[in-house]
Structures are given as structure tokens and as C-alpha cells.
C-alpha atoms as a PDB file:
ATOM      1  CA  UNK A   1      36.743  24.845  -9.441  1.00  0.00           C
ATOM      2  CA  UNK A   2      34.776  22.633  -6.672  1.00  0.00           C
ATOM      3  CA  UNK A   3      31.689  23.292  -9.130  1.00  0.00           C
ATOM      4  CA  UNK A   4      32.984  21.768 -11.962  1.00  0.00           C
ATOM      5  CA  UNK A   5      34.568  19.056 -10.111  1.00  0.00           C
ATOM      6  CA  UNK A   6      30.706  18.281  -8.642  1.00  0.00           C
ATOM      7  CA  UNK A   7      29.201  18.447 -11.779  1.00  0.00           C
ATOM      8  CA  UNK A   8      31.673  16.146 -13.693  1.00  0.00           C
ATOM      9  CA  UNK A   9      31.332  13.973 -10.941  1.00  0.00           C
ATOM     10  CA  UNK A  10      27.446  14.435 -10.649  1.00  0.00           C
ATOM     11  CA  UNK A  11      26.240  14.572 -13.716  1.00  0.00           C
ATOM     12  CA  UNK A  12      27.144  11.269 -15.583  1.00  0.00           C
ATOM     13  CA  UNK A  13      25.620   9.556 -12.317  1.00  0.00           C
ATOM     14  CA  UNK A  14      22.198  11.409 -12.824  1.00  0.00           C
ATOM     15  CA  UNK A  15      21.751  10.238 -16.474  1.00  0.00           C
ATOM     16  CA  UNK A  16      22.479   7.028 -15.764  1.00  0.00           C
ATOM     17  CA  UNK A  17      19.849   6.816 -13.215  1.00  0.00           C
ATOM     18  CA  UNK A  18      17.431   8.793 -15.217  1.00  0.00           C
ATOM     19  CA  UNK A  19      18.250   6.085 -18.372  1.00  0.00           C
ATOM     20  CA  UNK A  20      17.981   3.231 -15.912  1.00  0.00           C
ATOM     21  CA  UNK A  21      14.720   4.472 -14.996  1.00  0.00           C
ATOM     22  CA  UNK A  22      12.948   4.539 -18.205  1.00  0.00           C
ATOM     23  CA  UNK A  23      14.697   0.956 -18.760  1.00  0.00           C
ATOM     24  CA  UNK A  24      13.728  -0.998 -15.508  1.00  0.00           C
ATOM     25  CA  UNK A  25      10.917  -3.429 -15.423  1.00  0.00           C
ATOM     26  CA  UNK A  26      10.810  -3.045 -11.596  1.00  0.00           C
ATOM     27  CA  UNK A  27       8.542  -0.246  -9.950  1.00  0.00           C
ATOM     28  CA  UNK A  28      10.990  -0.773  -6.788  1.00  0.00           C
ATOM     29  CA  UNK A  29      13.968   0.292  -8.986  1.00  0.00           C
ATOM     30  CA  UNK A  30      12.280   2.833 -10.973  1.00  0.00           C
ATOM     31  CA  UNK A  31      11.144   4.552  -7.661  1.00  0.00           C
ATOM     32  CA  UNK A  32      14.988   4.541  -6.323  1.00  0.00           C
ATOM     33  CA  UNK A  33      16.310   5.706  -9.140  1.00  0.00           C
ATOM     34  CA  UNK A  34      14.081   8.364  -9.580  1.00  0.00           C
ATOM     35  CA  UNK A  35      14.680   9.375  -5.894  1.00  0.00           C
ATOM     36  CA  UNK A  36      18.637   9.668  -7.182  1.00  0.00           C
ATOM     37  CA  UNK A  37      17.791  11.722  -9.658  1.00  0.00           C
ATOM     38  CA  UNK A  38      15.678  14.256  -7.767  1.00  0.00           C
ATOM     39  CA  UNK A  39      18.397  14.236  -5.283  1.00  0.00           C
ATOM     40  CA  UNK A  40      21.195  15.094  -8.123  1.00  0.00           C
ATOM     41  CA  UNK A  41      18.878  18.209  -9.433  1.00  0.00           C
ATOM     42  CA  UNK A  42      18.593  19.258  -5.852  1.00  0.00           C
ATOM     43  CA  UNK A  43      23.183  19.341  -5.684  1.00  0.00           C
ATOM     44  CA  UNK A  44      23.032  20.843  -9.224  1.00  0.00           C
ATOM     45  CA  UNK A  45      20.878  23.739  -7.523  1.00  0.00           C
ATOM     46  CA  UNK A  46      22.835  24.478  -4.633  1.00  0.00           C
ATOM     47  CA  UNK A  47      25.990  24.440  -6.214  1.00  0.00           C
ATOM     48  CA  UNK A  48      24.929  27.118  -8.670  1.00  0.00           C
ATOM     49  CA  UNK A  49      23.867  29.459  -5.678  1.00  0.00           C
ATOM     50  CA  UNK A  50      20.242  28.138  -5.645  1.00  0.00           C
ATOM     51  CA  UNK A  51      19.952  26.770  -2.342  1.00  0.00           C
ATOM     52  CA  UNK A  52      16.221  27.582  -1.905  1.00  0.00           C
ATOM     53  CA  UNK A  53      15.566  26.259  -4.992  1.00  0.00           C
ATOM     54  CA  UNK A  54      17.832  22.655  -4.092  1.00  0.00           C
ATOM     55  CA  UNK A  55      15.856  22.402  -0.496  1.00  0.00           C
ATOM     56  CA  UNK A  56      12.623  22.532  -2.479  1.00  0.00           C
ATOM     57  CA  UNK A  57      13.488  19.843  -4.516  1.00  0.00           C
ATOM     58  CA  UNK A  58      14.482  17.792  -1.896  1.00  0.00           C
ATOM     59  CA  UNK A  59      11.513  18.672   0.246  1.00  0.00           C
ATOM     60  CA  UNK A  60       9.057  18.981  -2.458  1.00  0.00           C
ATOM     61  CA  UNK A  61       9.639  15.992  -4.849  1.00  0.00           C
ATOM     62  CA  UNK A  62      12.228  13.976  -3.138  1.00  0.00           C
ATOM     63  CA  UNK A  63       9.901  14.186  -0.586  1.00  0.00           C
ATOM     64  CA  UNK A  64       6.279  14.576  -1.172  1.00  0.00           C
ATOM     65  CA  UNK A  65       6.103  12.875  -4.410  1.00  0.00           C
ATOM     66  CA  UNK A  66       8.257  10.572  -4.223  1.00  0.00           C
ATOM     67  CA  UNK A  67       5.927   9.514  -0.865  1.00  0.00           C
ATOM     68  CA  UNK A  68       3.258   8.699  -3.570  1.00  0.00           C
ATOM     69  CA  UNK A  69       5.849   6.297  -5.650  1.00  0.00           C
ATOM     70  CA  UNK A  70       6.102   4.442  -2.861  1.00  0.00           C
ATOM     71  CA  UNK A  71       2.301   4.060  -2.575  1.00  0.00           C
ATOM     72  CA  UNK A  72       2.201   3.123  -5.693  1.00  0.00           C
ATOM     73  CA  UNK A  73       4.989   0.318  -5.093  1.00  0.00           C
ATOM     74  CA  UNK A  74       3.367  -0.702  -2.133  1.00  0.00           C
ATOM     75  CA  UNK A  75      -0.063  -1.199  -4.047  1.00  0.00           C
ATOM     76  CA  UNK A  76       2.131  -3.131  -6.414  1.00  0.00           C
ATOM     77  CA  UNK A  77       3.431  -5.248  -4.036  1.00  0.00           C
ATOM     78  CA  UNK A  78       7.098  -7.021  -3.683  1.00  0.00           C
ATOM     79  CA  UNK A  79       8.089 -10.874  -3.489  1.00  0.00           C
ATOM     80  CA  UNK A  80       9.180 -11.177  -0.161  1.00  0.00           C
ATOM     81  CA  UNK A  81      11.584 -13.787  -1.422  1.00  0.00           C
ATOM     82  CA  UNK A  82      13.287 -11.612  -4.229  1.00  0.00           C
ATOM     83  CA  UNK A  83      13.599  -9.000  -1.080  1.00  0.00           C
ATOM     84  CA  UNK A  84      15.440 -11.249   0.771  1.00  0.00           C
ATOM     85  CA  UNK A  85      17.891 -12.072  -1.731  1.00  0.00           C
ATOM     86  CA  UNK A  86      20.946 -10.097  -2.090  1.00  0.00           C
ATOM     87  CA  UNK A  87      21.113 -10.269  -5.923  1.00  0.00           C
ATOM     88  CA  UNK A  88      24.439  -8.071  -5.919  1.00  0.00           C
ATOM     89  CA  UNK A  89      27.761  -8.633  -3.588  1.00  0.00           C
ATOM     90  CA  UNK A  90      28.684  -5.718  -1.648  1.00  0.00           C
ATOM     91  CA  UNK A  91      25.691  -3.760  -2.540  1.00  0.00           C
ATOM     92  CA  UNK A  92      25.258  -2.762   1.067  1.00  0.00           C
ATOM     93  CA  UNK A  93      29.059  -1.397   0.894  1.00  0.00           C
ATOM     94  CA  UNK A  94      28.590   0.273  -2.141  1.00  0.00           C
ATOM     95  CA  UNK A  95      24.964   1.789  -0.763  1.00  0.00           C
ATOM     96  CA  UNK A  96      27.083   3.544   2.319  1.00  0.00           C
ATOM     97  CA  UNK A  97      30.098   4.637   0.030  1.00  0.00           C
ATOM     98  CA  UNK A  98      27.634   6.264  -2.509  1.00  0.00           C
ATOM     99  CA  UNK A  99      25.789   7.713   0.540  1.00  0.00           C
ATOM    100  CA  UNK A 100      28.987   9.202   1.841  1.00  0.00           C
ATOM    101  CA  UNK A 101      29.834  10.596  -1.547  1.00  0.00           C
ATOM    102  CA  UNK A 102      26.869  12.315  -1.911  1.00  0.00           C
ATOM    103  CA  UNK A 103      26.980  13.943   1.441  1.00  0.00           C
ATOM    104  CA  UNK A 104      30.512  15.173   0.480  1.00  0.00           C
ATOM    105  CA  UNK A 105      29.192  16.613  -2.760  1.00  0.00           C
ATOM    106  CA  UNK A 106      26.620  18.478  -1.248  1.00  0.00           C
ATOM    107  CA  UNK A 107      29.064  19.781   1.270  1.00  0.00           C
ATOM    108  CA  UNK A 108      31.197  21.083  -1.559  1.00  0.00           C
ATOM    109  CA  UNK A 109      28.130  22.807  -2.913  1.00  0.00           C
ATOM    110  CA  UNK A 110      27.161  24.578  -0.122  1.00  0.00           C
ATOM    111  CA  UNK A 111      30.920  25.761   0.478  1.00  0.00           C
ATOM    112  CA  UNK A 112      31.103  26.871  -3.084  1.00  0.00           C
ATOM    113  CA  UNK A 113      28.265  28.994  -2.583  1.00  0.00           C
ATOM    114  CA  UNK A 114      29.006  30.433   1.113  1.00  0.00           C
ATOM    115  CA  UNK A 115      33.115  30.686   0.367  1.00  0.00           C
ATOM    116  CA  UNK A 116      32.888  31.830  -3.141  1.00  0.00           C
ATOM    117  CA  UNK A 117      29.876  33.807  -4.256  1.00  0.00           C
ATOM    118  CA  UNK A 118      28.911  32.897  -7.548  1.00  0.00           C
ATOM    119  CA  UNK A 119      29.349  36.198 -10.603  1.00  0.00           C
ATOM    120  CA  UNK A 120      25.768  36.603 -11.444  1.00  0.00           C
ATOM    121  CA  UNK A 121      23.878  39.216 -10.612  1.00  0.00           C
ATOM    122  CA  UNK A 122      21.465  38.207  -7.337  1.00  0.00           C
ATOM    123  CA  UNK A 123      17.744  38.850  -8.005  1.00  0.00           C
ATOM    124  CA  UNK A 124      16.147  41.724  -6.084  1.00  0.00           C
ATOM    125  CA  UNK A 125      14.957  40.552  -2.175  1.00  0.00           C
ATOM    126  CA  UNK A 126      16.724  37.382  -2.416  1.00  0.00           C
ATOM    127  CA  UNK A 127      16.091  34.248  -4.475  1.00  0.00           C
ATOM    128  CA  UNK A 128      12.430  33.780  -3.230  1.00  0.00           C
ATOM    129  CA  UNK A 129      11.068  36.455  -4.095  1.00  0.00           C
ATOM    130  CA  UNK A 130      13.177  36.519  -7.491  1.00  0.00           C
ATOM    131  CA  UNK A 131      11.716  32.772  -8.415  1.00  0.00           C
ATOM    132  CA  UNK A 132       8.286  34.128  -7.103  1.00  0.00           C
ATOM    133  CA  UNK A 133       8.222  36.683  -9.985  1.00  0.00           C
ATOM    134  CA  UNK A 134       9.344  34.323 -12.693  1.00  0.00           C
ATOM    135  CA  UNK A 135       7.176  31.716 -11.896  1.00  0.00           C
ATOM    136  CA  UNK A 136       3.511  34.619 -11.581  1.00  0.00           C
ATOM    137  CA  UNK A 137       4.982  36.815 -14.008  1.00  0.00           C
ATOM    138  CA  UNK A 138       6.853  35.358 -17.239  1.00  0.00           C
ATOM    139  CA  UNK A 139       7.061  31.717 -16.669  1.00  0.00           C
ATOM    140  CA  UNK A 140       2.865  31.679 -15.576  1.00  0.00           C
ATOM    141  CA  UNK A 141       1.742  30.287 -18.981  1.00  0.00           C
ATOM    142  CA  UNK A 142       3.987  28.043 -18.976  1.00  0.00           C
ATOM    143  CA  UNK A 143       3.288  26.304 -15.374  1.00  0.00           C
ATOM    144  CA  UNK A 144      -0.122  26.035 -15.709  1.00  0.00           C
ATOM    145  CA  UNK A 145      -0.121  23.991 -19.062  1.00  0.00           C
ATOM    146  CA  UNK A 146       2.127  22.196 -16.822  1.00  0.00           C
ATOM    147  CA  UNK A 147      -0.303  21.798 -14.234  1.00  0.00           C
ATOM    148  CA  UNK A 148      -2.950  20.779 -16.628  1.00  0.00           C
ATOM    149  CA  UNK A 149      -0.873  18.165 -18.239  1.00  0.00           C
ATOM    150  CA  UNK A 150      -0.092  16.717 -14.684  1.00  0.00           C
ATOM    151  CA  UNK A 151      -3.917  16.277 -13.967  1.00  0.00           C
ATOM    152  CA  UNK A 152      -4.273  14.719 -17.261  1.00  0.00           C
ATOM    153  CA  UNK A 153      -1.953  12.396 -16.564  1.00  0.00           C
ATOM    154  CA  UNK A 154      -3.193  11.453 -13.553  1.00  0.00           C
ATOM    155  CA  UNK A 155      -6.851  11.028 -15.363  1.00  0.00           C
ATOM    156  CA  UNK A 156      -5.238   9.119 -17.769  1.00  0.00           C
ATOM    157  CA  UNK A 157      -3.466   6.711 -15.144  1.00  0.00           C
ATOM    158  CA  UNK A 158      -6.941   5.955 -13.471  1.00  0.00           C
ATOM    159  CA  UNK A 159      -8.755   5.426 -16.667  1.00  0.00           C
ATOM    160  CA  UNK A 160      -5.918   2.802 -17.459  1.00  0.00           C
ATOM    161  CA  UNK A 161      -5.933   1.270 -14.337  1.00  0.00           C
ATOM    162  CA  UNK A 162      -9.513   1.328 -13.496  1.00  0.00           C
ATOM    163  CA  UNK A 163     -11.977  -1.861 -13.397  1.00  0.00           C
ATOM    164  CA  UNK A 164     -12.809  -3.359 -16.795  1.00  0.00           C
ATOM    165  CA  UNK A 165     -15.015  -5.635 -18.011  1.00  0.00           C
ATOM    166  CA  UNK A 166     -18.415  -4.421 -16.935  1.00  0.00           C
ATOM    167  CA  UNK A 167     -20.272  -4.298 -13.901  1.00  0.00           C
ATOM    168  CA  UNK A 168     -20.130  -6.712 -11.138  1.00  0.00           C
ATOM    169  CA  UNK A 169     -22.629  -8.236  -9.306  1.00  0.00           C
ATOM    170  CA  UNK A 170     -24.279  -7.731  -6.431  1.00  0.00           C
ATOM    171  CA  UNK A 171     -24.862  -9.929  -3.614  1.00  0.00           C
ATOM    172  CA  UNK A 172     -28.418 -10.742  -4.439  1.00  0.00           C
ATOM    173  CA  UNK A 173     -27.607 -11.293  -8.195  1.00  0.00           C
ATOM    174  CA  UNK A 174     -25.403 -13.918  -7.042  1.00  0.00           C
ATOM    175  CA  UNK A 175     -27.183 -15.895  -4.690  1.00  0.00           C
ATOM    176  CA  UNK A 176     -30.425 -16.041  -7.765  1.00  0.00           C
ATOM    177  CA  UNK A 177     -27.481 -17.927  -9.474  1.00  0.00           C
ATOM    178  CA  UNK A 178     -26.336 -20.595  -7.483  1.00  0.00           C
ATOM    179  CA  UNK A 179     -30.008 -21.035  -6.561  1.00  0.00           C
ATOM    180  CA  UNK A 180     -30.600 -21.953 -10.270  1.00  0.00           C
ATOM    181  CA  UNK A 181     -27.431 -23.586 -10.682  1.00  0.00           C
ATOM    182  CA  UNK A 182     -29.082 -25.810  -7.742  1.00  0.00           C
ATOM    183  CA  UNK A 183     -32.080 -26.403  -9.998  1.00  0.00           C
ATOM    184  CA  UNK A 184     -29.511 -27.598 -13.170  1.00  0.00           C
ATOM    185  CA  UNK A 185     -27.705 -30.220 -10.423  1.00  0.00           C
ATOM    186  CA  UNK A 186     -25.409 -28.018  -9.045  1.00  0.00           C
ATOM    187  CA  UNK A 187     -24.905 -26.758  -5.184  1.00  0.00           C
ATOM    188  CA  UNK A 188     -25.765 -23.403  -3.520  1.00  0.00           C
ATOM    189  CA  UNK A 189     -22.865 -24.267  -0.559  1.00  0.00           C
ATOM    190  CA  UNK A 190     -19.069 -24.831  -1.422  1.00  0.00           C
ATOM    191  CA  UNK A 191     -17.935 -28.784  -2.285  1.00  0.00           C
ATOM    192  CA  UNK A 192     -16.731 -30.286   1.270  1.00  0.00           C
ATOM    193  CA  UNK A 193     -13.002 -31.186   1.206  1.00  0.00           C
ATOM    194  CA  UNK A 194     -12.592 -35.172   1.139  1.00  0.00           C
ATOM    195  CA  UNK A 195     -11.224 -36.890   4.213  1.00  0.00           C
ATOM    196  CA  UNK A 196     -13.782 -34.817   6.563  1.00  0.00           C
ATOM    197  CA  UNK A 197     -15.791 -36.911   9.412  1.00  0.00           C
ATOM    198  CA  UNK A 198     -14.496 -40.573   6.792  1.00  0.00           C
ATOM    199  CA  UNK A 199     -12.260 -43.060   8.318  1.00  0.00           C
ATOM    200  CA  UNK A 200      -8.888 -41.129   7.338  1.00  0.00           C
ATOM    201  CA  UNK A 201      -8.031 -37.872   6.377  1.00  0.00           C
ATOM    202  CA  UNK A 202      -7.028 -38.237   2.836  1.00  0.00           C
ATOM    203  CA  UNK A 203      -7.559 -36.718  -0.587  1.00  0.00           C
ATOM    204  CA  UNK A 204      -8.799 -39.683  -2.128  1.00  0.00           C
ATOM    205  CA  UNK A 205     -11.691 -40.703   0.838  1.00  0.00           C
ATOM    206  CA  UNK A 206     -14.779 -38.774   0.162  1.00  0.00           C
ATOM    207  CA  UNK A 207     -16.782 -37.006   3.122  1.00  0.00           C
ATOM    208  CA  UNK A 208     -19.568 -38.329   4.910  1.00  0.00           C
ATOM    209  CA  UNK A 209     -23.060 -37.203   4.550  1.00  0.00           C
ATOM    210  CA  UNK A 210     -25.225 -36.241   7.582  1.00  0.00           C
ATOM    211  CA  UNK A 211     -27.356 -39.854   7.068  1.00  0.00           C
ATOM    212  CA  UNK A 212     -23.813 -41.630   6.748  1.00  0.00           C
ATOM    213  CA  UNK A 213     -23.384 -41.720   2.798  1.00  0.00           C
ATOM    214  CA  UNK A 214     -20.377 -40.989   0.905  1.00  0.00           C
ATOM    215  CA  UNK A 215     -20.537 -37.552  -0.528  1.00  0.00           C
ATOM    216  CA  UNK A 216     -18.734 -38.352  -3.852  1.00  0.00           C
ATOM    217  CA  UNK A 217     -18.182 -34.532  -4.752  1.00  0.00           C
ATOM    218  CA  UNK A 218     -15.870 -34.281  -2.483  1.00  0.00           C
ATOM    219  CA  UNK A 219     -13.210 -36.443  -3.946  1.00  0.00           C
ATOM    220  CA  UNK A 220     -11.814 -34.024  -6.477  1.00  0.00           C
ATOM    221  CA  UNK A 221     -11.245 -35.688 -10.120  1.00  0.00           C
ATOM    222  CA  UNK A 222     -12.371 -38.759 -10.988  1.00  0.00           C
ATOM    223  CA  UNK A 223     -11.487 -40.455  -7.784  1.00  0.00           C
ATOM    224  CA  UNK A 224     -15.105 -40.742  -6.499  1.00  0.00           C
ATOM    225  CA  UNK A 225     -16.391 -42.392  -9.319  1.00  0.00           C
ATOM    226  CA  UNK A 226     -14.085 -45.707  -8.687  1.00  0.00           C
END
């Protein structure tokens, strides 16, 4: 009875968060609710009398992978304003009460399968050694086009994200052109800022040369050409 209960409780929260997922246009979100998901697999395991099976999950993916979504949000980056904002009300509340409910759940799963052994059969040695066999044995095929889709994937990800546009230049490549932009009227060093070494420090006040003359290029616009 507890098993149903945690799945009818469980499982409409899980789809949700793997719909709002797929739907979110922020990494931030996408990475959270992922990280709910994972977590809901992992009670789904243990209440069916996998609990190896649930701690990998949590360990492997809510864990380890889910360390390089984070990367990945971090490279992104987030507006430290929109972080300080608490778009909902009571979303801390809510976080703590959802928190608490989950512990609770997977409390019921784990009594469900310590109290009340489960009717199918147990694999022979114990569920390692069971998922061991599946996995090298009937299932291998089937993980390794897994694997190889994974690492295309990943391939796939760099090529899209990777540096377009051709190749940059070097150093030297760009000095040879502001030297010849410097032979077309142009200047090897950056503009000065107006207001430098002139009587006041203002936008519209051009710098001062080292032989005392206005430098003109400094006033941005047409402002030096009054």
C-alpha cells in the first residue's frame, strides 16, 4: 500500500519536472529540474526493492553528472540581479516543505522494502551481481550503442559550440595592421580619453598633447571639430 501511495504521489511530480525541463529557457532551471527528476527515479528504485540500483542514481547522476550541469551553468553565467530577486512568494517555504516531503517518501520506500519484502523472485547473490549479469550479458548491446550515442553527443555539443568564423590572429598579424592603419591616418596606440592633463575633466575638453596642443581625437563625436 505505502508503494502505491509513493508512486501516486511521486510520479505526477517527476513528469512535470521532466516537461518543465524540455520547456525552460533557463539553463539554471533546466539543471534543477533535472536534478528532481534524477532524484524521483532514484525513490521509484528503492521502493520497488532496488536500493542499489536508487543509491546509484543518486550517486552516479544526481551526483556526478549533474556536477557537469552545473559547469555548464556556471560557463553560462547568471545575472546577479535576476539572482537576487525573489520572483516567487514563499518559494523558500515551499523549497523546505518539498524537501521534507521528499525525505518522508524516501523513508516510506525504504520501510516498504525492509518491513515488507517485495513478491518477486530476488536475483541470485543479491541485486549486484544480478544487474551485473544483465547489464555484460543480455542488455551489453544495448549499453554500448548507448555509450556511443553519449560520445556523439558530446562531439556534437563541441562542434556546435566551438569557435566560428575562421582563424584569429596572432599577435604579430595585428600589430602589421595598426602599423598600416598608421600609414592611412590612423593610430597604432588607443584614442586618449578627453578631459586628461586640459583645464577640466570633462567629456567635451579634448586632451593635451605633449608640446601643449589640443589632441582633437579625443573628444568623441563631433565635439572636437567646433
Amino acid at each position: 500500500m505505502t508503494e502505491v501511495i509513493v508512486f501516486w504521489i511521486l510520479a505526477p511530480v517527476t513528469v512535470l519536472a521532466a516537461a518543465g525541463m524540455l520547456v525552460t529557457a533557463k539553463a539554471v532551471h533546466s539543471a534543477l529540474l533535472l536534478a528532481l527528476v534524477m532524484l524521483g527515479l532514484a525513490v521509484f528504485y528503492i521502493g520497488h526493492g532496488a536500493v542499489f540500483l536508487g543509491v546509484v542514481q543518486v550517486v552516479v547522476y544526481a551526483g556526478a553528472v549533474m556536477m557537469l550541469f552545473l559547469f555548464v551553468v556556471m560557463m553560462v553565467g547568471v545575472d546577479t540581479a535576476e539572482s537576487l530577486v525573489e520572483r516567487l512568494r514563499g518559494q523558500r517555504v515551499a523549497a523546505v516543505l518539498t524537501g521534507l516531503a521528499f525525505g518522508v517518501l524516501v523513508v516510506a520506500g525504504l520501510g516498504e522494502v525492509m518491513l515488507e519484502p517485495a513478491g518477486t523472485a530476488t536475483p541470485a547473490g543479491g541485486d549486484v551481481p544480478g544487474l551485473a549479469t544483465l547489464i555484460f550479458t543480455r542488455y551489453v548491446w544495448a549499453f554500448e550503442v548507448t555509450s556511443a550515442l553519449l560520445i556523439t553527443a558530446a562531439l556534437g555539443a563541441m562542434a556546435l559550440t566551438g569557435h566560428r568564423g575562421g582563424t584569429r590572429m596572432t599577435q604579430r598579424e595585428l600589430s602589421i595592421r595598426r602599423i598600416r592603419a598608421l600609414a592611412r591616418g590612423g593610430q597604432v596606440s588607443p584614442l586618449p580619453p578627453p578631459g586628461v592633463y586640459a583645464g577640466r575633466n570633462s567629456v567635451d575638453v579634448p586632451a593635451l598633447l605633449p608640446d601643449g596642443e589640443p589632441a582633437w581625437n579625443s573628444v568623441p563625436g563631433r565635439r572636437g571639430q567646433r
